[in-house]
PDB file of N, CA and C in Angstrom:
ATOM      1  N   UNK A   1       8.905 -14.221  -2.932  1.00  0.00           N
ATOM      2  CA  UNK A   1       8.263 -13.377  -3.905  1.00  0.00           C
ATOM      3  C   UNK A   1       9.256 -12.303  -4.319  1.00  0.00           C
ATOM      4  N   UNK A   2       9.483 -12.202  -5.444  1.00  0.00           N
ATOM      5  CA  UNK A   2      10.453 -11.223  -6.273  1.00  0.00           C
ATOM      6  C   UNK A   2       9.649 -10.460  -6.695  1.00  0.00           C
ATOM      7  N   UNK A   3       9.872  -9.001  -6.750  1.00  0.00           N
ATOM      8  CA  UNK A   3       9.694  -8.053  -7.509  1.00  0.00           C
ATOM      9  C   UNK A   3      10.352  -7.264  -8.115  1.00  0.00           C
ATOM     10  N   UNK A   4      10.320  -7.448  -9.487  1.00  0.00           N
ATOM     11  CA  UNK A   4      11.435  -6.673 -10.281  1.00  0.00           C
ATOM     12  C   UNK A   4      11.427  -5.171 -10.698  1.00  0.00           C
ATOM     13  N   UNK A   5      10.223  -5.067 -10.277  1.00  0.00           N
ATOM     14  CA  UNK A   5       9.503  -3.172 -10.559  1.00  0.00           C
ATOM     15  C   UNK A   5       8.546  -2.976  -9.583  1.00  0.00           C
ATOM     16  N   UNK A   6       8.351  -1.930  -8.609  1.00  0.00           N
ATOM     17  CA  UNK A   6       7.739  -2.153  -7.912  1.00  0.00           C
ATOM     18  C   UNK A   6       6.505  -1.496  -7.743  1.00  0.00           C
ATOM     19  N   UNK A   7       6.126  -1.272  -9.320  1.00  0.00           N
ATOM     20  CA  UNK A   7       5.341  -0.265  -9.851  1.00  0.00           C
ATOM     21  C   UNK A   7       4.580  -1.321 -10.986  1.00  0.00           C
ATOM     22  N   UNK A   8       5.269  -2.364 -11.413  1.00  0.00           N
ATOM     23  CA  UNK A   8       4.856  -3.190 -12.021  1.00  0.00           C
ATOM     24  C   UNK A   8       3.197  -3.750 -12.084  1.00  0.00           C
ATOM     25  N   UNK A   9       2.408  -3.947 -13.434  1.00  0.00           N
ATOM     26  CA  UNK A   9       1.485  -4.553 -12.956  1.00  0.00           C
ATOM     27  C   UNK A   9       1.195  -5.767 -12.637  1.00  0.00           C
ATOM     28  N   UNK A  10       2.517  -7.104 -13.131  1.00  0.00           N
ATOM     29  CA  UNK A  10       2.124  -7.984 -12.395  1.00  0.00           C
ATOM     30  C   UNK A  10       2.794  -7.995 -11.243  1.00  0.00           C
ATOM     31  N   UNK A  11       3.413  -7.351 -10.684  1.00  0.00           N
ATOM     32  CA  UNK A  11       3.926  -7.202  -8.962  1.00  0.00           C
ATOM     33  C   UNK A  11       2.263  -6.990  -8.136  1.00  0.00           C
ATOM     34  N   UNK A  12       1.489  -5.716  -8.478  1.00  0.00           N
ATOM     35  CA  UNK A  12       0.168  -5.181  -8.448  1.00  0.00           C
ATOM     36  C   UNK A  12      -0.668  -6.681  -8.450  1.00  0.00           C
ATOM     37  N   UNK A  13      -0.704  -7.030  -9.270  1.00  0.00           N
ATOM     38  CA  UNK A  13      -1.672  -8.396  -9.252  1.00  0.00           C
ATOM     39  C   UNK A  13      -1.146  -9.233  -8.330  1.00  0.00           C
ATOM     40  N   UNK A  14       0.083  -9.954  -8.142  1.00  0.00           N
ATOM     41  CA  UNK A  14       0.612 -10.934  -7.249  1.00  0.00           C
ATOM     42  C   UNK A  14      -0.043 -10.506  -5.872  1.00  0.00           C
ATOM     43  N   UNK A  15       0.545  -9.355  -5.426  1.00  0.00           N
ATOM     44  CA  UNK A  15       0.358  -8.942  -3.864  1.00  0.00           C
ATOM     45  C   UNK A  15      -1.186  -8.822  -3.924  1.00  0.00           C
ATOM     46  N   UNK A  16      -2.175  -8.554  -4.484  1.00  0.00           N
ATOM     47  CA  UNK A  16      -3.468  -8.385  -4.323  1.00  0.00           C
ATOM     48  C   UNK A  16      -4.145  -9.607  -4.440  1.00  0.00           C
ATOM     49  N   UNK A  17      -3.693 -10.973  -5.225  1.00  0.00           N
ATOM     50  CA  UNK A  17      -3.919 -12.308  -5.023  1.00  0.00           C
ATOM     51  C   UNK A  17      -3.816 -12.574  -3.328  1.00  0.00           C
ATOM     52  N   UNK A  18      -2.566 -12.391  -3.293  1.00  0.00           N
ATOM     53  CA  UNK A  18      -1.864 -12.784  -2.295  1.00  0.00           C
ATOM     54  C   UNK A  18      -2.810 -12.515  -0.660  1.00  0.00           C
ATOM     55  N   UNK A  19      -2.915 -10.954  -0.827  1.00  0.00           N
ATOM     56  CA  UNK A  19      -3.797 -10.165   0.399  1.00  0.00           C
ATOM     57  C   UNK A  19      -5.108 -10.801   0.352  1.00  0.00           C
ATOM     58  N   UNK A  20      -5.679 -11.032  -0.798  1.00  0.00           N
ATOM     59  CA  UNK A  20      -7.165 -11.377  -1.097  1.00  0.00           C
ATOM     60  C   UNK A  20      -7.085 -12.961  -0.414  1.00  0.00           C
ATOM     61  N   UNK A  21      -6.699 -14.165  -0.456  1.00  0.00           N
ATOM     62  CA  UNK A  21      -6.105 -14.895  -0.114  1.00  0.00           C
ATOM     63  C   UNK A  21      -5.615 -15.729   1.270  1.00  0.00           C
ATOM     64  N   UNK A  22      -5.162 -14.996   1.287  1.00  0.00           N
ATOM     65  CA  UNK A  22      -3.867 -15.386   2.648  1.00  0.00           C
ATOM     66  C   UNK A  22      -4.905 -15.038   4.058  1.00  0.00           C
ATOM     67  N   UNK A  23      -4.153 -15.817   4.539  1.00  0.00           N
ATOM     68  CA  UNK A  23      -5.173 -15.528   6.350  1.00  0.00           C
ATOM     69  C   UNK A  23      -4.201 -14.392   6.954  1.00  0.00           C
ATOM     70  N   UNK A  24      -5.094 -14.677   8.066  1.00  0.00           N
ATOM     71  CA  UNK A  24      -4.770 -12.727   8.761  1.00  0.00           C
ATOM     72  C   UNK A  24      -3.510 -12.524   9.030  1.00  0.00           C
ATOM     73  N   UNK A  25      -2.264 -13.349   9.241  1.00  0.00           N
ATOM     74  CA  UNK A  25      -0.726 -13.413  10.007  1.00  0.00           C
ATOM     75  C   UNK A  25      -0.345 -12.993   8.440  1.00  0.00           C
ATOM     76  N   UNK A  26      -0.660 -13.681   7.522  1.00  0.00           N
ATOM     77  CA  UNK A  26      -0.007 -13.200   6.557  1.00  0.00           C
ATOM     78  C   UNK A  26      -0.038 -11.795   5.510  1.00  0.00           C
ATOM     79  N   UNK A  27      -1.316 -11.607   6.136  1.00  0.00           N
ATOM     80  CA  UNK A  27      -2.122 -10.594   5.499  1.00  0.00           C
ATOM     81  C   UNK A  27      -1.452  -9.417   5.918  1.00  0.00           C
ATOM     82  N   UNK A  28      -1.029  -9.263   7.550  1.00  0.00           N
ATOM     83  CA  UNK A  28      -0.318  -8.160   8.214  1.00  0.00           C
ATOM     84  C   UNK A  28       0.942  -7.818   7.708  1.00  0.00           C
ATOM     85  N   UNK A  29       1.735  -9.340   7.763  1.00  0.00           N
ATOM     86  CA  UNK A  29       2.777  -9.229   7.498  1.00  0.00           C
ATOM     87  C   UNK A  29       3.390  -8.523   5.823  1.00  0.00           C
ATOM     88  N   UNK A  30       2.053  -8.934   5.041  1.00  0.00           N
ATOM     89  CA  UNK A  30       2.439  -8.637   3.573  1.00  0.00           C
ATOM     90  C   UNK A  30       2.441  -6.907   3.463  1.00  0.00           C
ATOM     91  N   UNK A  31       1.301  -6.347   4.549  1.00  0.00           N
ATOM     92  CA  UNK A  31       1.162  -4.848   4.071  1.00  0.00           C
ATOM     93  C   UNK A  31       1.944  -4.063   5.017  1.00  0.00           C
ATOM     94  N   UNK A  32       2.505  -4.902   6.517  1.00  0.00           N
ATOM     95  CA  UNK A  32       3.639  -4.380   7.181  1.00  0.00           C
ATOM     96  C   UNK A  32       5.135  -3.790   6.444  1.00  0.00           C
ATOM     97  N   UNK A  33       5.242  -5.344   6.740  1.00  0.00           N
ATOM     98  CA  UNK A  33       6.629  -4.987   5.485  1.00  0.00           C
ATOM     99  C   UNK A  33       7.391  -4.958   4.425  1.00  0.00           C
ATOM    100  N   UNK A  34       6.023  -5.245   3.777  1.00  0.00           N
ATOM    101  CA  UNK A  34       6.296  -5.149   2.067  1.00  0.00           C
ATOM    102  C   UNK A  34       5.880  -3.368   1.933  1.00  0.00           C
ATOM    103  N   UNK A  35       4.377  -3.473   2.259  1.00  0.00           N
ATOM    104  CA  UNK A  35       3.602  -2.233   1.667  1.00  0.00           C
ATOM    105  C   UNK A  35       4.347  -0.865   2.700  1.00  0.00           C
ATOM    106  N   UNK A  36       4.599  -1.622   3.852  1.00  0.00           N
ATOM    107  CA  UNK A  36       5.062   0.133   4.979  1.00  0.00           C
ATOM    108  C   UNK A  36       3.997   0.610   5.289  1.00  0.00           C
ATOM    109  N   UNK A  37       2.790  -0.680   5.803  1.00  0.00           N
ATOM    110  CA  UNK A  37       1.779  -0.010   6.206  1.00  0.00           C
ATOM    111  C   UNK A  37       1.494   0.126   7.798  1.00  0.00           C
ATOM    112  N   UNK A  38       1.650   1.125   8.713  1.00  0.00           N
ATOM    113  CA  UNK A  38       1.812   1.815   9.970  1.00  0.00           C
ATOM    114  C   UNK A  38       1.076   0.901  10.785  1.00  0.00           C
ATOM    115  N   UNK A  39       1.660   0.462  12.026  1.00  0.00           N
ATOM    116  CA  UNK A  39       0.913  -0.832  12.361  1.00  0.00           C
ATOM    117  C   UNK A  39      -0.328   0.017  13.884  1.00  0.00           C
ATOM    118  N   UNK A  40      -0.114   1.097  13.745  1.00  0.00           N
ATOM    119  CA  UNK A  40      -1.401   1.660  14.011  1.00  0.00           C
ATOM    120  C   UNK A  40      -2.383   2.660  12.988  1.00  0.00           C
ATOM    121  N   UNK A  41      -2.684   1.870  11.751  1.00  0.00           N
ATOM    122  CA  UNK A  41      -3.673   2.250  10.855  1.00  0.00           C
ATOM    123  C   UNK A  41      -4.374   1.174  11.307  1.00  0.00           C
ATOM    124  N   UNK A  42      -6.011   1.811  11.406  1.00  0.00           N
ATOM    125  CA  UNK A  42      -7.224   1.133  12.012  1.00  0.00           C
ATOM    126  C   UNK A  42      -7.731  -0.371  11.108  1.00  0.00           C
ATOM    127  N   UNK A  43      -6.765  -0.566  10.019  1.00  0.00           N
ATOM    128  CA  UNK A  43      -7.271  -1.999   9.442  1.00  0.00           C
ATOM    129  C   UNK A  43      -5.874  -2.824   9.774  1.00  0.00           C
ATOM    130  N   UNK A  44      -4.908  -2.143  10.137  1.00  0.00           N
ATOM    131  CA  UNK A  44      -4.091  -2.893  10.649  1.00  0.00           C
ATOM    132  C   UNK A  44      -3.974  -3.241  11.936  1.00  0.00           C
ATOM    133  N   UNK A  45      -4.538  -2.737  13.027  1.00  0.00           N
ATOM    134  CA  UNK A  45      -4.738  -3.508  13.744  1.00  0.00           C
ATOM    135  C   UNK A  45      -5.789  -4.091  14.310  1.00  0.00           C
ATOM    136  N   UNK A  46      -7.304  -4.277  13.432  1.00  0.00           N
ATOM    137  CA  UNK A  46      -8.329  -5.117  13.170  1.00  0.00           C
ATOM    138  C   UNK A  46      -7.442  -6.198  12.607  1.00  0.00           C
ATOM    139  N   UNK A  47      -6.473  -6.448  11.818  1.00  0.00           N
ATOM    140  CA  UNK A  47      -6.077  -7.762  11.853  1.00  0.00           C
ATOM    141  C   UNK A  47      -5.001  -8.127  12.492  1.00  0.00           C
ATOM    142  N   UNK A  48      -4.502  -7.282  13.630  1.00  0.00           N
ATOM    143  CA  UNK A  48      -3.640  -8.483  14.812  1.00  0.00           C
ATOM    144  C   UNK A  48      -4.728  -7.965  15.744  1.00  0.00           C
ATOM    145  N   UNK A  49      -5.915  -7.923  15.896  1.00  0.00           N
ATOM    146  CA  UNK A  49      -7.149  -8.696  16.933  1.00  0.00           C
ATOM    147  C   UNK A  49      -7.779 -10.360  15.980  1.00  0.00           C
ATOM    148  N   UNK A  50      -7.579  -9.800  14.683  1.00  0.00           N
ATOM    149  CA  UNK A  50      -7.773 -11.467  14.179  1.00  0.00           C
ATOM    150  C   UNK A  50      -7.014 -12.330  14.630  1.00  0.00           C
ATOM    151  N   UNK A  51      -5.458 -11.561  14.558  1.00  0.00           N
ATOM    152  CA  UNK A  51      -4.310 -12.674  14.780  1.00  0.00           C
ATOM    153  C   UNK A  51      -4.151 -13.241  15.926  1.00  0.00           C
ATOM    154  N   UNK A  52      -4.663 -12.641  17.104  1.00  0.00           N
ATOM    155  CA  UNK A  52      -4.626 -12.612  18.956  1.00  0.00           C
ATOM    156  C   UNK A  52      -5.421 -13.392  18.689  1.00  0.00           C
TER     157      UNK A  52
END
């Protein structure tokens, strides 16, 4: 997945397909280290108890 702006709205649409979508390993991984989302925020780790 390329993103050429990362402010873009179809970047915005792709990743929200994507999250909406995707099962839980991928789901982490997309808002880990794409988004920089803190892997102790309380929906992030409700989904590595999905992933366990």
């Amino acid at each position: 997945m390329t993103f050429h702006s990362p402010n873009s709205m179809a970047a915005n649409a792709a990743m929200s397909t994507r999250l909406a979508n995707a099962c839980s390993s991928i789901r982490y991984r997309l808002r880990s280290e794409l988004l920089d989302e803190s892997p102790q925020d309380p929906e992030m780790k409700a989904l590595q108890v999905l992933i366990l």
